[in-house]
PDB file of N, CA and C in Angstrom:
ATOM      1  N   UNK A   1      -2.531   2.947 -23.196  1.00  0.00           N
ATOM      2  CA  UNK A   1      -1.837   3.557 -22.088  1.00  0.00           C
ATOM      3  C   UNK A   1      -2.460   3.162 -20.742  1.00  0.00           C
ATOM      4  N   UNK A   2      -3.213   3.539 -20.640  1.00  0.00           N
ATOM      5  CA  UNK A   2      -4.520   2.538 -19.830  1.00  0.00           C
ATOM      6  C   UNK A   2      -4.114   0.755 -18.755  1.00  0.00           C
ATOM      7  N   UNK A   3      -3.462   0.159 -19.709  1.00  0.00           N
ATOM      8  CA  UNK A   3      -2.879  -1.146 -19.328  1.00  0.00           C
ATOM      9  C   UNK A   3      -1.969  -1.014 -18.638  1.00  0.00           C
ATOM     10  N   UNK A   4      -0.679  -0.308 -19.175  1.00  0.00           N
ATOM     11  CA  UNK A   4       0.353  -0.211 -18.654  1.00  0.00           C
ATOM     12  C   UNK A   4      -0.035   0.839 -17.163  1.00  0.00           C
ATOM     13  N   UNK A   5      -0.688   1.906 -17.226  1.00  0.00           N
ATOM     14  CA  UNK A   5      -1.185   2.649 -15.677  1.00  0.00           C
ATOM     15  C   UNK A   5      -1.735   1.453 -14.857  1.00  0.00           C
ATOM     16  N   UNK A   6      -2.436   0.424 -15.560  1.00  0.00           N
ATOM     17  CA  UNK A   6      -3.130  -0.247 -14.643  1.00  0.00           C
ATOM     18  C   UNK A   6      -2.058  -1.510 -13.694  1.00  0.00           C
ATOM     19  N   UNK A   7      -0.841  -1.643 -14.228  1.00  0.00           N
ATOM     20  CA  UNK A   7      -0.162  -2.989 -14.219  1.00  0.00           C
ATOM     21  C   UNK A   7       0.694  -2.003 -12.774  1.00  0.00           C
ATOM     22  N   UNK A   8       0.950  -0.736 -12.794  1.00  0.00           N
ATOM     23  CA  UNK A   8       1.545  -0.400 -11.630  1.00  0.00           C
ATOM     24  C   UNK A   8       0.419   0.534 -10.139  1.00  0.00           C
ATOM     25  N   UNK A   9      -0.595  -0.461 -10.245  1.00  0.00           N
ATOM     26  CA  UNK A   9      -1.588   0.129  -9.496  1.00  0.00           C
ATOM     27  C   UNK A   9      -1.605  -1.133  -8.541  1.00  0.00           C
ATOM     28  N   UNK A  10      -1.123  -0.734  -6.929  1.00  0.00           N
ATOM     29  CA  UNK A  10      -0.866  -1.543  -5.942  1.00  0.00           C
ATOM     30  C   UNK A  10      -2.167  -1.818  -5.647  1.00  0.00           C
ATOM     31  N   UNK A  11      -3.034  -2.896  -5.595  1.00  0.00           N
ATOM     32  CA  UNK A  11      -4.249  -3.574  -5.133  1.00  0.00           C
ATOM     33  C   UNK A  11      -4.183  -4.614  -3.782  1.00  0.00           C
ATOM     34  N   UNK A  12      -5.759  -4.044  -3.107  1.00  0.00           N
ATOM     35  CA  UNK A  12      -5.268  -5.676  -1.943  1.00  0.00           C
ATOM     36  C   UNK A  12      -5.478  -6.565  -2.481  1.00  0.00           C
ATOM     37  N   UNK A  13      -4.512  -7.836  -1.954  1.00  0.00           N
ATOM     38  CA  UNK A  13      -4.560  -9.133  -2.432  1.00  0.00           C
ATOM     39  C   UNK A  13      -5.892  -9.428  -1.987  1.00  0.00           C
ATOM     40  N   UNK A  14      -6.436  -8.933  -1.047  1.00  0.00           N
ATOM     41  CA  UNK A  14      -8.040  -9.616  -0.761  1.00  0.00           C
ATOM     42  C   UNK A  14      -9.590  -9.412  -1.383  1.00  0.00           C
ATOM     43  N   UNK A  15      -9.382  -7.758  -1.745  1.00  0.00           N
ATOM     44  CA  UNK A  15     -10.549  -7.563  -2.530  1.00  0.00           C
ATOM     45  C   UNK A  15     -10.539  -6.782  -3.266  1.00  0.00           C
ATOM     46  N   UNK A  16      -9.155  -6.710  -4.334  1.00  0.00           N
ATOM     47  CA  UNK A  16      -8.566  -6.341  -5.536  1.00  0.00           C
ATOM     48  C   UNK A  16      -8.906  -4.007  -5.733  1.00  0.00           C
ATOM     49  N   UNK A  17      -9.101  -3.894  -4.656  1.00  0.00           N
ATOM     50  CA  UNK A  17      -9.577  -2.356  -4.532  1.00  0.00           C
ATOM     51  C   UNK A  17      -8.127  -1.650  -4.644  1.00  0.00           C
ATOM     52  N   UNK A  18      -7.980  -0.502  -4.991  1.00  0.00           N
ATOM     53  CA  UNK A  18      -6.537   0.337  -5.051  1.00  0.00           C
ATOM     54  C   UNK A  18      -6.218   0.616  -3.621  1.00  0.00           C
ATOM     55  N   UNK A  19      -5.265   0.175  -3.476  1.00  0.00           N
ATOM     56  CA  UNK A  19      -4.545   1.255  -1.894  1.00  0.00           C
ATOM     57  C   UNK A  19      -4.711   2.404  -2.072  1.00  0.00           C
ATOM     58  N   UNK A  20      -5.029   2.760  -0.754  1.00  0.00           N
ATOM     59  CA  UNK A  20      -4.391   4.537  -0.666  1.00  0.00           C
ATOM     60  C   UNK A  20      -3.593   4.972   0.354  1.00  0.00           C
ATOM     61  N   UNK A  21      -2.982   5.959   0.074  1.00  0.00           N
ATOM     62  CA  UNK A  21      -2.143   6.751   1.141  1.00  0.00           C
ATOM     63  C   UNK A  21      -2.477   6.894   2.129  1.00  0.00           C
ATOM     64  N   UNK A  22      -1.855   6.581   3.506  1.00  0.00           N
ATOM     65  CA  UNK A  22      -1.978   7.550   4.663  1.00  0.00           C
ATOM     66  C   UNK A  22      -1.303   8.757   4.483  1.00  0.00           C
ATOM     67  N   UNK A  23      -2.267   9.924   5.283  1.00  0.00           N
ATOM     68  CA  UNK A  23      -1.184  10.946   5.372  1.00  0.00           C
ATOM     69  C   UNK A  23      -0.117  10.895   6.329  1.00  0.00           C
ATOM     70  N   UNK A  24       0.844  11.436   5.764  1.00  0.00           N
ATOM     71  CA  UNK A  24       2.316  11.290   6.774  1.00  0.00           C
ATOM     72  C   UNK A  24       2.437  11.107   8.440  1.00  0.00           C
ATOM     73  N   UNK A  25       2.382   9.992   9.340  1.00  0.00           N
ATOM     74  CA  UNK A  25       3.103  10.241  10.557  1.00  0.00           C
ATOM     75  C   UNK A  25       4.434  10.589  10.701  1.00  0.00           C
ATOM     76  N   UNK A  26       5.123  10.194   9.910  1.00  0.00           N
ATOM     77  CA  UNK A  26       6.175  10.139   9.744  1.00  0.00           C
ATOM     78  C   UNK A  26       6.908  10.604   8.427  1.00  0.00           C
ATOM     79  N   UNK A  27       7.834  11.649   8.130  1.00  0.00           N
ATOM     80  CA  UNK A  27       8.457  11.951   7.270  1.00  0.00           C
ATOM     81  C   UNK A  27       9.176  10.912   5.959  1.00  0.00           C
ATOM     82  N   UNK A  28       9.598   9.648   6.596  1.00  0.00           N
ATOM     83  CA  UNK A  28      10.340   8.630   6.214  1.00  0.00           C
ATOM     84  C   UNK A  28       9.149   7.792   6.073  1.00  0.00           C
ATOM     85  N   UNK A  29       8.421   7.642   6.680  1.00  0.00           N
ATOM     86  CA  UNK A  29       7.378   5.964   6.134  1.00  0.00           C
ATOM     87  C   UNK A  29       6.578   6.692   5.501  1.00  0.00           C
ATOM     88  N   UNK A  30       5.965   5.387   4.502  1.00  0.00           N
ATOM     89  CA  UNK A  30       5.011   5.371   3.547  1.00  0.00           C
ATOM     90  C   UNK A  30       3.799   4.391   3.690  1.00  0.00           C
ATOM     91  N   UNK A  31       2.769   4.541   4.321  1.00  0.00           N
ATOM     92  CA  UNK A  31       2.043   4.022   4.552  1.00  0.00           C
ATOM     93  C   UNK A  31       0.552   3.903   3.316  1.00  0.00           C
ATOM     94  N   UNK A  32       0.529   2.359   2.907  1.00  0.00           N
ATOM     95  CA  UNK A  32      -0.409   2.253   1.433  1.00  0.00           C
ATOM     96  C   UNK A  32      -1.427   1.488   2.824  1.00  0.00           C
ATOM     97  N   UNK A  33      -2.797   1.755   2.367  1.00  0.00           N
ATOM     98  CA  UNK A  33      -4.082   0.656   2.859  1.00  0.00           C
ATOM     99  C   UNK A  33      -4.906   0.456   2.512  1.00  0.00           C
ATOM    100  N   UNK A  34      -5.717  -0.525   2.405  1.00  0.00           N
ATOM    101  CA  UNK A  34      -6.834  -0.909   2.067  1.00  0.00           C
ATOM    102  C   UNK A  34      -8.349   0.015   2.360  1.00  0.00           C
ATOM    103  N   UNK A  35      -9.340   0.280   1.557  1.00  0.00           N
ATOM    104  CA  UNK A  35     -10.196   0.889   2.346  1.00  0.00           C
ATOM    105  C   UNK A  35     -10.674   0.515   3.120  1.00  0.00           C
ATOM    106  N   UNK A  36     -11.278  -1.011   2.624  1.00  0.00           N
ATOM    107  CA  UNK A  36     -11.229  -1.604   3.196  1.00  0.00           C
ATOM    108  C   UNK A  36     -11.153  -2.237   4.649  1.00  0.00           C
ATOM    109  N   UNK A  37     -10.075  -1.835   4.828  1.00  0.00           N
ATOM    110  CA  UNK A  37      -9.396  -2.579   5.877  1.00  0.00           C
ATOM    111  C   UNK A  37      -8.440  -4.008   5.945  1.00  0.00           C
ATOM    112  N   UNK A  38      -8.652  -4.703   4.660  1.00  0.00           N
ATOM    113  CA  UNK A  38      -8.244  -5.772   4.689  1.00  0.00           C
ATOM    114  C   UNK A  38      -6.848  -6.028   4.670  1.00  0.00           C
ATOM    115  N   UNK A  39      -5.817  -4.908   4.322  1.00  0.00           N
ATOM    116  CA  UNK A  39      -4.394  -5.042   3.803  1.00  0.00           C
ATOM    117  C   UNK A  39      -3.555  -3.714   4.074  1.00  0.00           C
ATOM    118  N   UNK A  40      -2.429  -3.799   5.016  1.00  0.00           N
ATOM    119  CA  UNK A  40      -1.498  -2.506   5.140  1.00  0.00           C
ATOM    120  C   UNK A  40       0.091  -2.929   4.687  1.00  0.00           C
ATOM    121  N   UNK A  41       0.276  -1.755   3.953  1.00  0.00           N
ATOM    122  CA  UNK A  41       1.623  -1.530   3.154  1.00  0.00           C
ATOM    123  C   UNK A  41       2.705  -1.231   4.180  1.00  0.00           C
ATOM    124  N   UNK A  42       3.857  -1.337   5.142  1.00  0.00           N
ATOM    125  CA  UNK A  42       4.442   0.161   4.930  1.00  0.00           C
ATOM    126  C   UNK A  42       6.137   0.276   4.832  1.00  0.00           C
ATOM    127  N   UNK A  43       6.302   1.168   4.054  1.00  0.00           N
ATOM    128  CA  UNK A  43       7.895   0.699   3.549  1.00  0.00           C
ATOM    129  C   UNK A  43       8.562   2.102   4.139  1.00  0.00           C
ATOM    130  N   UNK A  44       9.596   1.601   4.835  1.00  0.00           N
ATOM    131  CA  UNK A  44      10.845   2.498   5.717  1.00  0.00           C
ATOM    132  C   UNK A  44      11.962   2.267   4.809  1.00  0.00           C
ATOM    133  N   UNK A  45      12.139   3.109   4.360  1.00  0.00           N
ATOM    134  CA  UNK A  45      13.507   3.809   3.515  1.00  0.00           C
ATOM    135  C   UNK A  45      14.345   3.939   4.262  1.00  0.00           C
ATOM    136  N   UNK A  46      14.475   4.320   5.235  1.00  0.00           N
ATOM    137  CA  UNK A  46      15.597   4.074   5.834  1.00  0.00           C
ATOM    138  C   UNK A  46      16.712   2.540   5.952  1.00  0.00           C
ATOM    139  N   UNK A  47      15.417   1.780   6.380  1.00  0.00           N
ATOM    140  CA  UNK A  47      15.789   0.067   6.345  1.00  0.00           C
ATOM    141  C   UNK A  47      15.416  -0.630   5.622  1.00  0.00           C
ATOM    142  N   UNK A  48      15.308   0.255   4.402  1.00  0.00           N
ATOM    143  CA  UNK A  48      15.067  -0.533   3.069  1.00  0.00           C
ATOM    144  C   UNK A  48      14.367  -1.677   3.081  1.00  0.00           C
ATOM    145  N   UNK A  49      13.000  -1.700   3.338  1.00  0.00           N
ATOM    146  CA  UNK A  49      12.341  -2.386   4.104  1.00  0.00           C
ATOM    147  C   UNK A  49      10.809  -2.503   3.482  1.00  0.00           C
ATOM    148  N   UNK A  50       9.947  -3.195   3.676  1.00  0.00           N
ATOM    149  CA  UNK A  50       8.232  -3.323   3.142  1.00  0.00           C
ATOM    150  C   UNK A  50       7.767  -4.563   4.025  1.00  0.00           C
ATOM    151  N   UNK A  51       7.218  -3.761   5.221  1.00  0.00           N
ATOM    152  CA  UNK A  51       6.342  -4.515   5.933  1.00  0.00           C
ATOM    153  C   UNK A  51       4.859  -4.963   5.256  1.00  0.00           C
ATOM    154  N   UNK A  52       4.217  -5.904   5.081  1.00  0.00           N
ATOM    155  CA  UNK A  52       2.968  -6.321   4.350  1.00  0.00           C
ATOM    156  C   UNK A  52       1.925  -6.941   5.790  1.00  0.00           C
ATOM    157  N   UNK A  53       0.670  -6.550   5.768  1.00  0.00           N
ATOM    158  CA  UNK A  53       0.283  -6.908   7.034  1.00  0.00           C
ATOM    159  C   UNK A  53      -1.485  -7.270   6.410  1.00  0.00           C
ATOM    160  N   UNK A  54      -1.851  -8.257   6.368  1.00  0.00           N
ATOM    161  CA  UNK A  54      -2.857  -9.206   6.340  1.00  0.00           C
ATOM    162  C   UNK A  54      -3.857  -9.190   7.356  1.00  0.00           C
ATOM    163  N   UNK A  55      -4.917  -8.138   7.596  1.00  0.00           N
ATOM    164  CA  UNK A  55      -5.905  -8.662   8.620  1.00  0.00           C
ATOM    165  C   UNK A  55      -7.322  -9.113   8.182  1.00  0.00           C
ATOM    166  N   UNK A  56      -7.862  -9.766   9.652  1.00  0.00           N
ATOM    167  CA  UNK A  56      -8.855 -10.372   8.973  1.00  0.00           C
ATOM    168  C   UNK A  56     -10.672  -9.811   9.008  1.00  0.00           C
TER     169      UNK A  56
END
């Protein structure tokens, strides 16, 4: 069971760590990030949408 939890666990592409949540600014966005810092998620439902943002 283990595998399959692990295969839907969003990671940064840079240093393979789990995203986590921001808490809500916004009712509608979903904001995932890196602890990192290295990688931000954020997907608007409204505009059916997934911004991906790469810093360095």
């Amino acid at each position: 069971m283990n595998i399959i939890k692990h295969l839907f666990i969003e990671r940064c592409p840079k240093c393979h760590k789990a995203l986590k949540n921001q808490p809500n600014t916004f009712p509608a966005q979903i904001i995932k990030f890196c602890p990192d810092g290295h990688y931000e998620k954020e997907y608007h439902p409204a505009l059916e949408s997934c911004i991906e943002t790469i810093k360095s």
